[in-house]
Protein backbone atom coordinates (compact mmCIF):
# COMPACT_ATOMS: atom_id res chain seq x y z
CA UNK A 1 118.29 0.96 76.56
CA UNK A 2 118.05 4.88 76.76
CA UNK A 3 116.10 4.81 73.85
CA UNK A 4 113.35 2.15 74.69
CA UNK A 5 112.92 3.89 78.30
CA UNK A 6 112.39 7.07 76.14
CA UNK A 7 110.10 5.49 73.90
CA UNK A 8 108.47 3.94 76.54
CA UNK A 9 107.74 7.01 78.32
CA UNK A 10 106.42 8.97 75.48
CA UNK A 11 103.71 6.19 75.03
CA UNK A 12 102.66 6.57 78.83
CA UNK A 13 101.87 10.07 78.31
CA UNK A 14 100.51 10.43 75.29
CA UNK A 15 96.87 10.33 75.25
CA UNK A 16 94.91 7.57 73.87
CA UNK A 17 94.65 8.10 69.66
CA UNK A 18 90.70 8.36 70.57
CA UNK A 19 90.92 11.42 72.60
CA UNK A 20 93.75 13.07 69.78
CA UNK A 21 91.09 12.36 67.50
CA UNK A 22 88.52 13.84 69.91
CA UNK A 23 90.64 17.19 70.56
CA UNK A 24 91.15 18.01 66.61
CA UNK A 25 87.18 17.63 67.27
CA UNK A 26 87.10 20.38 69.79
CA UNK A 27 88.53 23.16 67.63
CA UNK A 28 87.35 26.51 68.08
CA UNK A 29 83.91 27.04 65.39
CA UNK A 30 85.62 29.60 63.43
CA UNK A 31 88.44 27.34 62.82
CA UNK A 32 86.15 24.38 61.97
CA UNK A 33 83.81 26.36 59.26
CA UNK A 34 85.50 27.88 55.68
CA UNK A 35 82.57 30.64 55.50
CA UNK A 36 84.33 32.38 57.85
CA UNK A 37 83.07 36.13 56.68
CA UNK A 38 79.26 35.40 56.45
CA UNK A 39 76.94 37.10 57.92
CA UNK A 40 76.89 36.42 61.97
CA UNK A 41 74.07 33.90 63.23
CA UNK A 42 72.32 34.00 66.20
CA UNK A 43 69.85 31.89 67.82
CA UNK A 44 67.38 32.82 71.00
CA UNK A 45 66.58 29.40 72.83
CA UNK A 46 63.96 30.18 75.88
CA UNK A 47 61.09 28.32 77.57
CA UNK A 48 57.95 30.29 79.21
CA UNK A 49 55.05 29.07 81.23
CA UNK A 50 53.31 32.63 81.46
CA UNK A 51 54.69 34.50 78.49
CA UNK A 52 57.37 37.02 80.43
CA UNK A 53 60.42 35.20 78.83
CA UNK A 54 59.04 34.98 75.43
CA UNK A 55 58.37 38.78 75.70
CA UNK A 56 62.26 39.32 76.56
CA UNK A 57 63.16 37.03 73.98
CA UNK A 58 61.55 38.96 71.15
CA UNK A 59 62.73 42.23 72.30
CA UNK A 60 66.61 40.30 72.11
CA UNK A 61 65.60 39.40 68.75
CA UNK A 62 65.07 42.91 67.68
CA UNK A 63 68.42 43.49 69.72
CA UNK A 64 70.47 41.30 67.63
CA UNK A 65 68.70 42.59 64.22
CA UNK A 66 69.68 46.12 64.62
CA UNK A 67 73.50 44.69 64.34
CA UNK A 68 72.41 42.94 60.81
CA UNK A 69 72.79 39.71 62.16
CA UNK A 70 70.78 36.92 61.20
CA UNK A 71 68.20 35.98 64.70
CA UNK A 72 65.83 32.88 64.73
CA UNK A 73 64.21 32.26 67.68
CA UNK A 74 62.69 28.89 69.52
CA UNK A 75 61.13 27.15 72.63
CA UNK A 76 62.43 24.46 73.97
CA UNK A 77 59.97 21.68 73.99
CA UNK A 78 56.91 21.60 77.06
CA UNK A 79 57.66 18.66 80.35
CA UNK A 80 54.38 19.52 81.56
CA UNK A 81 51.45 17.44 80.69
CA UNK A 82 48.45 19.46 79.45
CA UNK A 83 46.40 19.25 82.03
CA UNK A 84 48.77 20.50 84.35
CA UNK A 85 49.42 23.46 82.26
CA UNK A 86 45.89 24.14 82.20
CA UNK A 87 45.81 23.75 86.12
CA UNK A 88 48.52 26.51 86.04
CA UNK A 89 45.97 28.42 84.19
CA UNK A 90 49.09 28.54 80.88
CA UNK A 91 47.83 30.36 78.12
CA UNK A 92 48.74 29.30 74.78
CA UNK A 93 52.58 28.98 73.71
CA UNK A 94 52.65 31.00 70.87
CA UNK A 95 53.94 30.54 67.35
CA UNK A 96 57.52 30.23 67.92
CA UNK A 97 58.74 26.95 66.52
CA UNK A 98 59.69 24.39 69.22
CA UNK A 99 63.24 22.96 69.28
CA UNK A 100 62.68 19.29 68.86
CA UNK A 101 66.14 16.64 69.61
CA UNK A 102 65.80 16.10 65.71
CA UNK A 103 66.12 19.80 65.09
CA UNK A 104 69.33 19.84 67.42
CA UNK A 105 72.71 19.36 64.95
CA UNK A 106 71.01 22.64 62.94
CA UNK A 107 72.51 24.64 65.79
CA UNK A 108 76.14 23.88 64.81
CA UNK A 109 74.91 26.41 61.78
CA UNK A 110 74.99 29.84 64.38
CA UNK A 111 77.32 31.73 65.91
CA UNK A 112 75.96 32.25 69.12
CA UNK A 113 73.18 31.59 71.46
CA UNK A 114 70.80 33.48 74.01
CA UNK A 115 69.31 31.44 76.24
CA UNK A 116 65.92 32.73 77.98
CA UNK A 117 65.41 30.84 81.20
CA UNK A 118 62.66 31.24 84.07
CA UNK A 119 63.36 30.95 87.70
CA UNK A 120 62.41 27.82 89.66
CA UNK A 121 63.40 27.73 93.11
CA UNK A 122 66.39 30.22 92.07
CA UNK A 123 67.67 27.74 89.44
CA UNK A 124 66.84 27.49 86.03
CA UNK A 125 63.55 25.39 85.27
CA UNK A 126 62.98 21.67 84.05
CA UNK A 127 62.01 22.57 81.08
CA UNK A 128 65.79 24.09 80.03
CA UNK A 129 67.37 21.65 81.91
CA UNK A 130 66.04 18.77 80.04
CA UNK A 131 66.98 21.09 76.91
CA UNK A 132 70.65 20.89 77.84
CA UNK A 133 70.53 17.22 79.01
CA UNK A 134 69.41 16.49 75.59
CA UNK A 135 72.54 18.40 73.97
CA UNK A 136 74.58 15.02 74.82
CA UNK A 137 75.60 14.64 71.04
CA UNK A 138 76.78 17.93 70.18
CA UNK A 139 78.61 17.88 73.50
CA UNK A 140 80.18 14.75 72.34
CA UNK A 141 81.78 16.05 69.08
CA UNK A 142 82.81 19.45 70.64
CA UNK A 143 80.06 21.06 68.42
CA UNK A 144 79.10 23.38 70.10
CA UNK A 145 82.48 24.54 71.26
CA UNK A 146 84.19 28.43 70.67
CA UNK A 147 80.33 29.63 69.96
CA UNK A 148 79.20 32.53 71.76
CA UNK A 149 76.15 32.28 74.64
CA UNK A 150 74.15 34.65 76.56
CA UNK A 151 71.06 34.28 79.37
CA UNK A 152 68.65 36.46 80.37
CA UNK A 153 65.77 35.16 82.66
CA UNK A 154 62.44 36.25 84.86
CA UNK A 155 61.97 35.44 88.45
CA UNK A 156 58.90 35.89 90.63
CA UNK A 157 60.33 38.44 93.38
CA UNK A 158 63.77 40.60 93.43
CA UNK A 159 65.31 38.04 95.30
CA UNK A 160 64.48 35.12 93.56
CA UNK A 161 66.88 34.27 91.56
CA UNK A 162 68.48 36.83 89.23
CA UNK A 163 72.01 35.99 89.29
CA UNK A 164 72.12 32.18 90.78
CA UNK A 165 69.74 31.44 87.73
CA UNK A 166 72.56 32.75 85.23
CA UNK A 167 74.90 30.97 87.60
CA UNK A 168 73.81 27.56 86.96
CA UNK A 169 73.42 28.30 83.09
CA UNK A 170 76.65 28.71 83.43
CA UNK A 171 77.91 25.48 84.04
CA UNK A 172 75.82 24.05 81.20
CA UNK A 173 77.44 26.52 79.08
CA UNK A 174 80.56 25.72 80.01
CA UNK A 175 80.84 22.10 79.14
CA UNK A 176 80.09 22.60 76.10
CA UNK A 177 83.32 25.12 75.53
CA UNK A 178 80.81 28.03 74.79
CA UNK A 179 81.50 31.65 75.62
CA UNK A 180 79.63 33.02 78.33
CA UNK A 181 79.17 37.20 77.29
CA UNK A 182 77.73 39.00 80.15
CA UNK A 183 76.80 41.96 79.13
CA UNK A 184 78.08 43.76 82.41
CA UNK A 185 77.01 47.08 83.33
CA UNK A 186 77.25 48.13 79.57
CA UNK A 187 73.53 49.53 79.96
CA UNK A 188 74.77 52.33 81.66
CA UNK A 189 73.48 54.42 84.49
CA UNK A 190 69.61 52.99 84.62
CA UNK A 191 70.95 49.74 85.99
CA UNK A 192 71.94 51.59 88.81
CA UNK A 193 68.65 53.35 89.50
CA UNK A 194 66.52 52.72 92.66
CA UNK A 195 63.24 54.64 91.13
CA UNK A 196 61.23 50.98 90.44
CA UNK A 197 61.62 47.82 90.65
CA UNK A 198 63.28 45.72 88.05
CA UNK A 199 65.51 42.71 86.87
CA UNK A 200 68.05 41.92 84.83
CA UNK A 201 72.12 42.33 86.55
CA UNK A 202 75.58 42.29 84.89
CA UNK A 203 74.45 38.32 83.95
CA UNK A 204 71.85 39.19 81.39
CA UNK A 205 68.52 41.12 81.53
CA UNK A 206 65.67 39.82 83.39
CA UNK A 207 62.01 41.05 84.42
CA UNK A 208 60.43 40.50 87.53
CA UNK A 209 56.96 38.17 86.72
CA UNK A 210 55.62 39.12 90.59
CA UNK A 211 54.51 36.70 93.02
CA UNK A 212 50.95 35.54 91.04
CA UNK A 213 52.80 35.81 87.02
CA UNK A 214 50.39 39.30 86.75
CA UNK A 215 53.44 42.05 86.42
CA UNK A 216 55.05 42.32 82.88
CA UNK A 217 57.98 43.29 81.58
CA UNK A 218 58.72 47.24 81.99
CA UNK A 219 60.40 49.10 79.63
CA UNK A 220 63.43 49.40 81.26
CA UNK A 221 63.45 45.41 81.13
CA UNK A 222 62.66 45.44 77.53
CA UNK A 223 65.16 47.88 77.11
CA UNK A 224 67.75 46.01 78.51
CA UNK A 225 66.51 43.06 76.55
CA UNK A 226 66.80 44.72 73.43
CA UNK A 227 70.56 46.16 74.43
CA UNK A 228 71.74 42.72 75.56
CA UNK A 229 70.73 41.55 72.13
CA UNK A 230 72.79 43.98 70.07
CA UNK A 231 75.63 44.11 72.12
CA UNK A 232 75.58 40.02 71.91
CA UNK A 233 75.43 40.22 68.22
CA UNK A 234 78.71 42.56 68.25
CA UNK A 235 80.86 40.32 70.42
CA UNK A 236 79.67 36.86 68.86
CA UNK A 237 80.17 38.11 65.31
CA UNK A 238 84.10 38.67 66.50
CA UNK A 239 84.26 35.51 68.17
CA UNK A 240 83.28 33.87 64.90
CA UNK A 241 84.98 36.26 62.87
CA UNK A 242 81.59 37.07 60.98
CA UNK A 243 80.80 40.70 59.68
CA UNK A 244 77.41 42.65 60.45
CA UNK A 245 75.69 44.80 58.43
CA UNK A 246 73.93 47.12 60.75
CA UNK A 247 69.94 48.56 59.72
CA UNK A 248 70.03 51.55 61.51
């Protein structure tokens, strides 16, 4: 009798076989992946209306190629019908190549992602939003999970958003078992200066786009862009356990 109550117990607390098969899913990248000593990966995901997160996205590009890392860079794709962009006076999207939901499972191929996000309302915008929403299957599979992730972002004002905006990338990150890296106060002593004003905090660098979308990035914002990209690079190439061959 000992024996069946024993037995019986052991079945009410063992998980259902489809979530044991789902947590051997859910394994850490590096464990999942053989080419453990490639070269590090790293993809920049943004959206921009105005072209002020595009700007910070190719200075993190440059950022993460100093380290020797492989960078690609996208947009997510546009919500906006046309002629409301052209309403919002939106000049033309550039040549970065747009990260369609048939594109998705190719991220399960990097090591870490940066995620450029605008401000809307002190949140990030639609336009990421329905990004993540449509990361449902990798989120499913645990693809996405032990990778590396980053934000940096562009608000309208000082006070508009800089930190909540990381904040609720955050939680999208988080589902999907990535690694948030901050980059801190790792900048050094500019971030502390008072002399102009500019974005970016210990989330993730950030520009200020001013009230009408005329101010761009300074140089201290590109600068921090740039630094938040190498520094990325470095920790997501030892979360994956990938080298780097630095170019400079």
């Amino acid at each position: 009798m000992g024996s069946a109550c024993s037995r019986r117990g052991a079945n009410r607390d063992a998980p259902p076989s489809s979530l044991q098969t789902q947590s051997k899913s859910h394994q850490p990248a590096d464990q999942q992946r053989p080419d453990t000593m490639s070269t590090a990966r790293i993809a920049i995901i943004y959206y921009s209306t105005y072209g002020h997160v595009r700007t910070l996205a190719h200075a993190a590009k440059a950022g993460v190629e100093k380290t020797g890392a492989t960078c690609s860079i996208f947009q997510v794709p546009e919500t906006l019908p046309e002629a409301v962009l052209k309403a919002m006076h939106a000049p033309d999207k550039g040549d970065d190549p747009v990260l369609t939901h048939d594109k998705l499972p190719e991220l399960t191929e990097y090591d870490g992602f940066l995620f450029g996000v605008p401000t809307r309302f002190g949140m990030m915008c639609a336009q990421m939003k329905a990004f993540f929403d449509s990361t449902g299957g990798l989120w499913q599979k645990g693809a996405l999970t032990g990778k590396a992730g980053g934000v940096f972002f562009s608000t309208g004002t000082q006070n508009g958003g800089q930190e909540t905006t990381a904040l609720t990338t955050v939680t999208q990150l988080t589902h999907h078992g990535i690694i948030f890296v901050p980059p801190g106060y790792s900048y050094g002593a500019s971030m502390f200066s008072l002399d102009e004003p500019h974005g970016g905090s210990p989330y993730g660098a950030g520009t200020l786009a001013g009230a009408d979308g005329s101010r761009q990035p300074s140089e201290y914002e590109l600068g921090y862009a740039g630094h938040q990209g190498e520094y990325f690079a470095k920790v997501a190439a030892k979360i994956g356990g990938k080298v780097l061959e630095a170019t400079s």
